[in-house]
PDB file of N, CA and C in Angstrom:
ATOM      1  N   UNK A   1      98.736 124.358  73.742  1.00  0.00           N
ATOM      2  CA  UNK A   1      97.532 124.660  74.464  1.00  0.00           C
ATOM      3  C   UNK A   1      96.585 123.464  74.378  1.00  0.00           C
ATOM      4  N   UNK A   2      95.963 122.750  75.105  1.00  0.00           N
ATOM      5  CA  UNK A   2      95.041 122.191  75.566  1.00  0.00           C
ATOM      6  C   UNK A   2      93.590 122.320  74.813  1.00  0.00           C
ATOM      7  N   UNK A   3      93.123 121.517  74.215  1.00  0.00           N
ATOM      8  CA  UNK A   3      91.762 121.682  73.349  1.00  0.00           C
ATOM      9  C   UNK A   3      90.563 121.858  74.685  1.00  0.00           C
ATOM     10  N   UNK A   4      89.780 122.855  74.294  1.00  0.00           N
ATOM     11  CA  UNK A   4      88.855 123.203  75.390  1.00  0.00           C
ATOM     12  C   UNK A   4      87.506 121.775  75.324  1.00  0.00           C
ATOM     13  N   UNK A   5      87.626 121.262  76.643  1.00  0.00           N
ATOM     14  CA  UNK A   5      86.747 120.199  77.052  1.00  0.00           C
ATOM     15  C   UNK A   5      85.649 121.169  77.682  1.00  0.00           C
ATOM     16  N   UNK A   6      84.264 119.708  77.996  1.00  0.00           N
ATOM     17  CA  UNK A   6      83.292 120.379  78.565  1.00  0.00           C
ATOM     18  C   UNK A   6      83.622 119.841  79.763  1.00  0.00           C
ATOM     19  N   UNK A   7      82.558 120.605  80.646  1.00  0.00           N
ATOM     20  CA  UNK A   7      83.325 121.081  82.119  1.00  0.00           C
ATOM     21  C   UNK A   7      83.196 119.832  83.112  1.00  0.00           C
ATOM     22  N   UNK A   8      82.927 118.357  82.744  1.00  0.00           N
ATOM     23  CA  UNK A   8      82.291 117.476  83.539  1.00  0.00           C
ATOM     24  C   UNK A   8      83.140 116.403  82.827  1.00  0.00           C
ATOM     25  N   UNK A   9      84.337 116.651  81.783  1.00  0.00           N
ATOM     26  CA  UNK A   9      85.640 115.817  81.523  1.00  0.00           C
ATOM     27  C   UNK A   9      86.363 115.999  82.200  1.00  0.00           C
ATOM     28  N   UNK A  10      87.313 115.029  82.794  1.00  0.00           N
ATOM     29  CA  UNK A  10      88.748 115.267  83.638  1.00  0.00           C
ATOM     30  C   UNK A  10      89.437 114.310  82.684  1.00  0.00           C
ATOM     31  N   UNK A  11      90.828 114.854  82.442  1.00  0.00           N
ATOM     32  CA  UNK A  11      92.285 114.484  81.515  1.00  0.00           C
ATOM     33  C   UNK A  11      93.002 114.436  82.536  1.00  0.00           C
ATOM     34  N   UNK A  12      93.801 113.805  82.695  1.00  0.00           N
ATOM     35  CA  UNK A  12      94.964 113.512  83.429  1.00  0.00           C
ATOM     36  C   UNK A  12      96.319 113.426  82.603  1.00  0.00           C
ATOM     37  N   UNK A  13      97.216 114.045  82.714  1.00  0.00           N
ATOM     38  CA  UNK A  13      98.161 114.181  81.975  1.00  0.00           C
ATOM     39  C   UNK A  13      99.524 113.052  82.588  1.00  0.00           C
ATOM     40  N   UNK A  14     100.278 112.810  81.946  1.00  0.00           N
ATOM     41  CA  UNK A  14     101.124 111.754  81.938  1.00  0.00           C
ATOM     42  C   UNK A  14     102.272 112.694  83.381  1.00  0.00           C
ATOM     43  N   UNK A  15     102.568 111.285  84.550  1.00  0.00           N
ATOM     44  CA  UNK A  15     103.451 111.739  85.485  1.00  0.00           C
ATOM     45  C   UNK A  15     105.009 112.296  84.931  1.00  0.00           C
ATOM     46  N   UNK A  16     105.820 113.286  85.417  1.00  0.00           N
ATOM     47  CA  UNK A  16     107.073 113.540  84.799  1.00  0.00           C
ATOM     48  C   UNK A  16     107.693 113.823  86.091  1.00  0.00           C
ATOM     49  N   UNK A  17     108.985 113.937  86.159  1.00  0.00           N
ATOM     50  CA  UNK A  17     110.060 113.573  86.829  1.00  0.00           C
ATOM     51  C   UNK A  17     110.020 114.583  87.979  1.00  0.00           C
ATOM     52  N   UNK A  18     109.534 116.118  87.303  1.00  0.00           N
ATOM     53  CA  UNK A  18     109.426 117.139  88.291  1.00  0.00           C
ATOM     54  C   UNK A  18     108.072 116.559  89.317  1.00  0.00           C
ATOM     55  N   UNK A  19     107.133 115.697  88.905  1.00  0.00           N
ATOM     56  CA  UNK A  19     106.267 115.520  89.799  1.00  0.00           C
ATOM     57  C   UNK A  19     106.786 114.656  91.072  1.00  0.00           C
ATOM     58  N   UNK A  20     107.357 114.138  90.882  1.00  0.00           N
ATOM     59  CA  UNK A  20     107.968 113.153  92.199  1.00  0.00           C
ATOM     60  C   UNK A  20     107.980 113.832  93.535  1.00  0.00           C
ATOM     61  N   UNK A  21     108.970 114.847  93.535  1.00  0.00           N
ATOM     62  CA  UNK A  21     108.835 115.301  94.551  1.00  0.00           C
ATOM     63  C   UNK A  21     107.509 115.856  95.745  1.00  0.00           C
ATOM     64  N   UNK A  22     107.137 116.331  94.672  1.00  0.00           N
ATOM     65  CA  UNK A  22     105.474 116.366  95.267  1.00  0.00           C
ATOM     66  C   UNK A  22     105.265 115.684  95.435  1.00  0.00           C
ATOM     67  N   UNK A  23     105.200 114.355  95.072  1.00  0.00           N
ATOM     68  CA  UNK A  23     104.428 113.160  95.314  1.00  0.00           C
ATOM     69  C   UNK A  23     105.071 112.716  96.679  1.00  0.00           C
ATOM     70  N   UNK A  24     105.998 112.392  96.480  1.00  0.00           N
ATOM     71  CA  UNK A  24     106.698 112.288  98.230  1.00  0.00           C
ATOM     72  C   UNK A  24     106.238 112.910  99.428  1.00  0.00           C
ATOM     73  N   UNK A  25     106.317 114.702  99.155  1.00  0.00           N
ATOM     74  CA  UNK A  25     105.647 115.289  99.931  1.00  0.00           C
ATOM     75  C   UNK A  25     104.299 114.944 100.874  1.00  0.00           C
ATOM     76  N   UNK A  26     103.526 114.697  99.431  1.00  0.00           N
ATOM     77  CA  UNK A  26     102.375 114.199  99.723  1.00  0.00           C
ATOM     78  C   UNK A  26     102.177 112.887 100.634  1.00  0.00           C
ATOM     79  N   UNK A  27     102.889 111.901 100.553  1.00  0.00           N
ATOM     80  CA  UNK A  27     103.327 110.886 101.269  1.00  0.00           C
ATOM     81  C   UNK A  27     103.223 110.732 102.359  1.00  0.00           C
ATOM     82  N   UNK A  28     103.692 112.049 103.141  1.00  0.00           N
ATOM     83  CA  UNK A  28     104.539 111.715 104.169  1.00  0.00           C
ATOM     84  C   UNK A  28     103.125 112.236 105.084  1.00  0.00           C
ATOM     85  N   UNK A  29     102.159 113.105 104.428  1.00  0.00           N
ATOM     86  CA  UNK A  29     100.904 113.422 105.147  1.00  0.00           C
ATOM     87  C   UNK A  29     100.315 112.148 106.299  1.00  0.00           C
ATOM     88  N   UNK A  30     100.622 112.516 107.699  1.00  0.00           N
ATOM     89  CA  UNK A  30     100.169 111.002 108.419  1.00  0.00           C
ATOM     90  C   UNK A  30      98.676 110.872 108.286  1.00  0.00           C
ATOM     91  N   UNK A  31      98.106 112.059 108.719  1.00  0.00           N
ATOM     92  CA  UNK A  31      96.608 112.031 108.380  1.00  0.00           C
ATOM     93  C   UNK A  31      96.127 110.855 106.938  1.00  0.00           C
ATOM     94  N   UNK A  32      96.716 111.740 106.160  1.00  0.00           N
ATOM     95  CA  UNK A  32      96.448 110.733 104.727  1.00  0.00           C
ATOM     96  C   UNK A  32      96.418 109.748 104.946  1.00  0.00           C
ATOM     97  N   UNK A  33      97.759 109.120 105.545  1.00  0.00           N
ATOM     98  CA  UNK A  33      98.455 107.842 105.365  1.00  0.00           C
ATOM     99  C   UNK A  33      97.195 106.803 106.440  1.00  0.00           C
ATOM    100  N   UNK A  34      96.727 107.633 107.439  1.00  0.00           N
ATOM    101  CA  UNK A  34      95.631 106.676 107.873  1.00  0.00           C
ATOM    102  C   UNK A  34      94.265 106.637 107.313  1.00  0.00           C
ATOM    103  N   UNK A  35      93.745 107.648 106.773  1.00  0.00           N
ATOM    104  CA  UNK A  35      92.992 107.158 105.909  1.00  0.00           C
ATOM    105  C   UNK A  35      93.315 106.257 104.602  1.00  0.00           C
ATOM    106  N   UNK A  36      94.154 106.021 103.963  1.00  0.00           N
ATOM    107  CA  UNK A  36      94.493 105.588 102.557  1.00  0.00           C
ATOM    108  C   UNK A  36      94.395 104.208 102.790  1.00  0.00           C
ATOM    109  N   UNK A  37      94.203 103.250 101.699  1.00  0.00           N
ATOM    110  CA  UNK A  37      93.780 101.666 101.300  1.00  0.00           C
ATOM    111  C   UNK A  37      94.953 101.723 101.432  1.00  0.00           C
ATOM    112  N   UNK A  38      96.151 101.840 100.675  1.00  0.00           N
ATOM    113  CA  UNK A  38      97.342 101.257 100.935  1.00  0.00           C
ATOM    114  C   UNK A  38      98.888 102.263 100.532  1.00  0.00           C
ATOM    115  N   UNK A  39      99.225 102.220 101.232  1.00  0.00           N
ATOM    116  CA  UNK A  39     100.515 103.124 102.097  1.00  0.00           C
ATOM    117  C   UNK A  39     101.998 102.157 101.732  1.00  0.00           C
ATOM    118  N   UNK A  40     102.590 102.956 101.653  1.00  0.00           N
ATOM    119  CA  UNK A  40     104.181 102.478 101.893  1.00  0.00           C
ATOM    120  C   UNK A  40     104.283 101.927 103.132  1.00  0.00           C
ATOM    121  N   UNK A  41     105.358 100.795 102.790  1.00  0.00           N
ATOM    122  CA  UNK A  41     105.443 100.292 104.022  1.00  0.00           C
ATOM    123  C   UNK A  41     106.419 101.519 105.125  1.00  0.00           C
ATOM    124  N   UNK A  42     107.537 102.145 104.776  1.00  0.00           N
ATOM    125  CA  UNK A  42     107.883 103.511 105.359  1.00  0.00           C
ATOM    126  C   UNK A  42     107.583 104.325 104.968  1.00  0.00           C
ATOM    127  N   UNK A  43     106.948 105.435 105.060  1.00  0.00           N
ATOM    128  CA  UNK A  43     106.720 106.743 103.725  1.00  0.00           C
ATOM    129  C   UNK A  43     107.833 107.427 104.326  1.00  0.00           C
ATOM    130  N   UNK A  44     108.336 107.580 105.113  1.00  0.00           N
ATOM    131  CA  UNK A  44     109.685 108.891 104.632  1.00  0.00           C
ATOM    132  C   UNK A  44     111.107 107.692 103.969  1.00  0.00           C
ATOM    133  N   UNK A  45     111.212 106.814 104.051  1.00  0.00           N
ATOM    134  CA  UNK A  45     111.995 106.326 103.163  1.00  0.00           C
ATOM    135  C   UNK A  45     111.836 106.879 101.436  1.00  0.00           C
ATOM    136  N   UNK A  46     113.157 107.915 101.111  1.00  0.00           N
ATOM    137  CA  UNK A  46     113.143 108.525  99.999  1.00  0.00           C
ATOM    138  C   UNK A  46     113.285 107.363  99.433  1.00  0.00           C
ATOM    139  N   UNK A  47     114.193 106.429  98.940  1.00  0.00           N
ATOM    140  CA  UNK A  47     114.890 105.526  98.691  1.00  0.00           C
ATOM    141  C   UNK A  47     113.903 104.359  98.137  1.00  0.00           C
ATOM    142  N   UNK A  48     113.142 104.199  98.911  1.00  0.00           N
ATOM    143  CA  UNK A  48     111.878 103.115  98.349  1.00  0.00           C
ATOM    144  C   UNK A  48     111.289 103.661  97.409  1.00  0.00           C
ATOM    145  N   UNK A  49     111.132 104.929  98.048  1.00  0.00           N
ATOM    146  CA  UNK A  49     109.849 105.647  96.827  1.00  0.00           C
ATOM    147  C   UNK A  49     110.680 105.687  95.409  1.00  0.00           C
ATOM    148  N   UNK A  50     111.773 106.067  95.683  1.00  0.00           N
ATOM    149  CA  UNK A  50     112.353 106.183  93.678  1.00  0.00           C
ATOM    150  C   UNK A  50     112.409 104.950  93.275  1.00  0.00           C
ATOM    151  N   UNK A  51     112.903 103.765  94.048  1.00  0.00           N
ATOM    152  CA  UNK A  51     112.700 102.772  93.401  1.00  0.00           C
ATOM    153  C   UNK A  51     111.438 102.108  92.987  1.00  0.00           C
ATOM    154  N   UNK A  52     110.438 102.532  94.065  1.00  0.00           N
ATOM    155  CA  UNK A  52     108.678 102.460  92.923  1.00  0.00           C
ATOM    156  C   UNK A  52     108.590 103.113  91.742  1.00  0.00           C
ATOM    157  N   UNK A  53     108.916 104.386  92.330  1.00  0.00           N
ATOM    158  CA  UNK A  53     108.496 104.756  90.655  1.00  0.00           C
ATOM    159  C   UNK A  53     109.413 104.846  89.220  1.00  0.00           C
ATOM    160  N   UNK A  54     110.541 104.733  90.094  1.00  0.00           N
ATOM    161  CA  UNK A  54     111.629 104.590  89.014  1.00  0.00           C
ATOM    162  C   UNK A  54     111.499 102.952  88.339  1.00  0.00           C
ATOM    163  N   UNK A  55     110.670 101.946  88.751  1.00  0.00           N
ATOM    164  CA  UNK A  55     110.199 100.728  87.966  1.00  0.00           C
ATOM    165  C   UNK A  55     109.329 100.928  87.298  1.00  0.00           C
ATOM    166  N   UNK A  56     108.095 101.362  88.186  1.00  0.00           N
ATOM    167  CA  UNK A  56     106.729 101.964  87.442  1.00  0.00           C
ATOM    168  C   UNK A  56     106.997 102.762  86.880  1.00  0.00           C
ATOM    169  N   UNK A  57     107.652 104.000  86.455  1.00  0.00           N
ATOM    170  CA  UNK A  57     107.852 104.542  84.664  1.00  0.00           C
ATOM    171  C   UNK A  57     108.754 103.870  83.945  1.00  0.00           C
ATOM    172  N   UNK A  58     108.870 102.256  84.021  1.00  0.00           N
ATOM    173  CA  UNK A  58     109.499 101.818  82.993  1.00  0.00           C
ATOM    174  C   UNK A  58     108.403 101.138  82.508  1.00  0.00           C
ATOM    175  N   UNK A  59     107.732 100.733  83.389  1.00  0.00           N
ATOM    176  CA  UNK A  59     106.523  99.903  82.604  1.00  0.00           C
ATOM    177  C   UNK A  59     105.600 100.373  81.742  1.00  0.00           C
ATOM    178  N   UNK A  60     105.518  99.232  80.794  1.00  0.00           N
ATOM    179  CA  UNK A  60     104.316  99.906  79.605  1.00  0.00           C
ATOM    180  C   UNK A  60     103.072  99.814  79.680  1.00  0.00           C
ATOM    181  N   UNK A  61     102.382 100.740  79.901  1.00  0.00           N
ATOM    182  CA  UNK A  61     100.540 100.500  80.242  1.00  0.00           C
ATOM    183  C   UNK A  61     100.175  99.275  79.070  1.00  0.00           C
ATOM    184  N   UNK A  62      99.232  98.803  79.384  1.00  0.00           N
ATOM    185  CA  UNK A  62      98.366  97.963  78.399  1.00  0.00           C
ATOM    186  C   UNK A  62      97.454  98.851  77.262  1.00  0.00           C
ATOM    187  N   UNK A  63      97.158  99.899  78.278  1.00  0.00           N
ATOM    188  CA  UNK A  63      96.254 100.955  77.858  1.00  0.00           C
ATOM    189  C   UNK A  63      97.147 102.179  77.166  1.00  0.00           C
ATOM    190  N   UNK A  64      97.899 102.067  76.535  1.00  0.00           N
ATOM    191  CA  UNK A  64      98.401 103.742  75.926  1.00  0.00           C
ATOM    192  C   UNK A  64      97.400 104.976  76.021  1.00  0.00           C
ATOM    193  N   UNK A  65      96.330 104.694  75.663  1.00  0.00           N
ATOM    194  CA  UNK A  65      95.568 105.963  75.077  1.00  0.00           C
ATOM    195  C   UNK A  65      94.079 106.121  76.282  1.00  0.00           C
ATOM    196  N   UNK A  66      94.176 106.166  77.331  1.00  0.00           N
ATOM    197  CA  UNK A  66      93.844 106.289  78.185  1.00  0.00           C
ATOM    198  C   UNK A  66      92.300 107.284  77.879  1.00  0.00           C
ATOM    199  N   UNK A  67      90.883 106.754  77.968  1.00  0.00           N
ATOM    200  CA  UNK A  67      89.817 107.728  77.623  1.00  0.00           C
ATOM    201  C   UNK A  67      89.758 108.441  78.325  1.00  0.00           C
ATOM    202  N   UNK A  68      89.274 109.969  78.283  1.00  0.00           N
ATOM    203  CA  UNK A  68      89.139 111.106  79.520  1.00  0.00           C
ATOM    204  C   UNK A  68      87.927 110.546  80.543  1.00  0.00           C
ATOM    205  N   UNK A  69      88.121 110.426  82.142  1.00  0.00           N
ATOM    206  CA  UNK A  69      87.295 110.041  82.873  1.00  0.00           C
ATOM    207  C   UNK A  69      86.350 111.223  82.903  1.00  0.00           C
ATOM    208  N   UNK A  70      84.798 110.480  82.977  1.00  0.00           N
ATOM    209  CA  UNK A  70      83.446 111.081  82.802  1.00  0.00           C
ATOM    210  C   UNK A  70      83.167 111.319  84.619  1.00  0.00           C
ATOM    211  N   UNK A  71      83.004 112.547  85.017  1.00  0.00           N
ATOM    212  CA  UNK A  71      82.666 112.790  86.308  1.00  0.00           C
ATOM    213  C   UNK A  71      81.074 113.523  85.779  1.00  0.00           C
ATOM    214  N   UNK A  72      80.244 113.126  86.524  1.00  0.00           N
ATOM    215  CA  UNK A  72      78.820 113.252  86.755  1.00  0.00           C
ATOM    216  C   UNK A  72      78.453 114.040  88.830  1.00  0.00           C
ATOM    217  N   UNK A  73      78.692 115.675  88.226  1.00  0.00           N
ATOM    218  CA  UNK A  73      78.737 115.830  89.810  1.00  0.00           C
ATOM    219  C   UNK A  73      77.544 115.582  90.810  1.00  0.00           C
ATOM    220  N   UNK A  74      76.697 115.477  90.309  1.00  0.00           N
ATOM    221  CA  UNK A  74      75.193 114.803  90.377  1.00  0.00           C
ATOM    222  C   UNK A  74      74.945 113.237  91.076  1.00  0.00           C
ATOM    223  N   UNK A  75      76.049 112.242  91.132  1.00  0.00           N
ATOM    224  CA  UNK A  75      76.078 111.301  91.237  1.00  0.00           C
ATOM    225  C   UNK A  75      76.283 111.041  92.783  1.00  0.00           C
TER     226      UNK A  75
END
């Protein structure tokens, strides 16, 4: 169980293997894909996408211990 934070912390928990697929999903949103800074160069190419992230979870953050981001809804 999860230690109870106050309500204006966000934790982000580490990506796992079941998330991928979603993430693809999400991808393929065209709407998104024209709003977003930067896009796959194909988003329905399955094939690219595992090989992103199948590099990027080999890599080691600099940062291990990642601080909980401070959201201020006020801002």
């Amino acid at each position: 169980m999860m230690k109870k934070q106050p309500a204006n912390i966000v934790q982000l928990r580490d990506v796992t293997d079941s998330d991928l697929p979603i993430f693809f999903e999400q991808q393929l949103d065209a709407d998104a894909n024209q709003m977003a800074a930067f896009t796959a160069k194909e988003p329905t190419d399955r094939d690219a996408f595992d090989t992103h992230w199948n590099r990027s979870s080999r890599q080691v953050s600099p940062h291990p211990a990642h601080p909980p981001l401070r959201f201020n809804p006020f801002f």
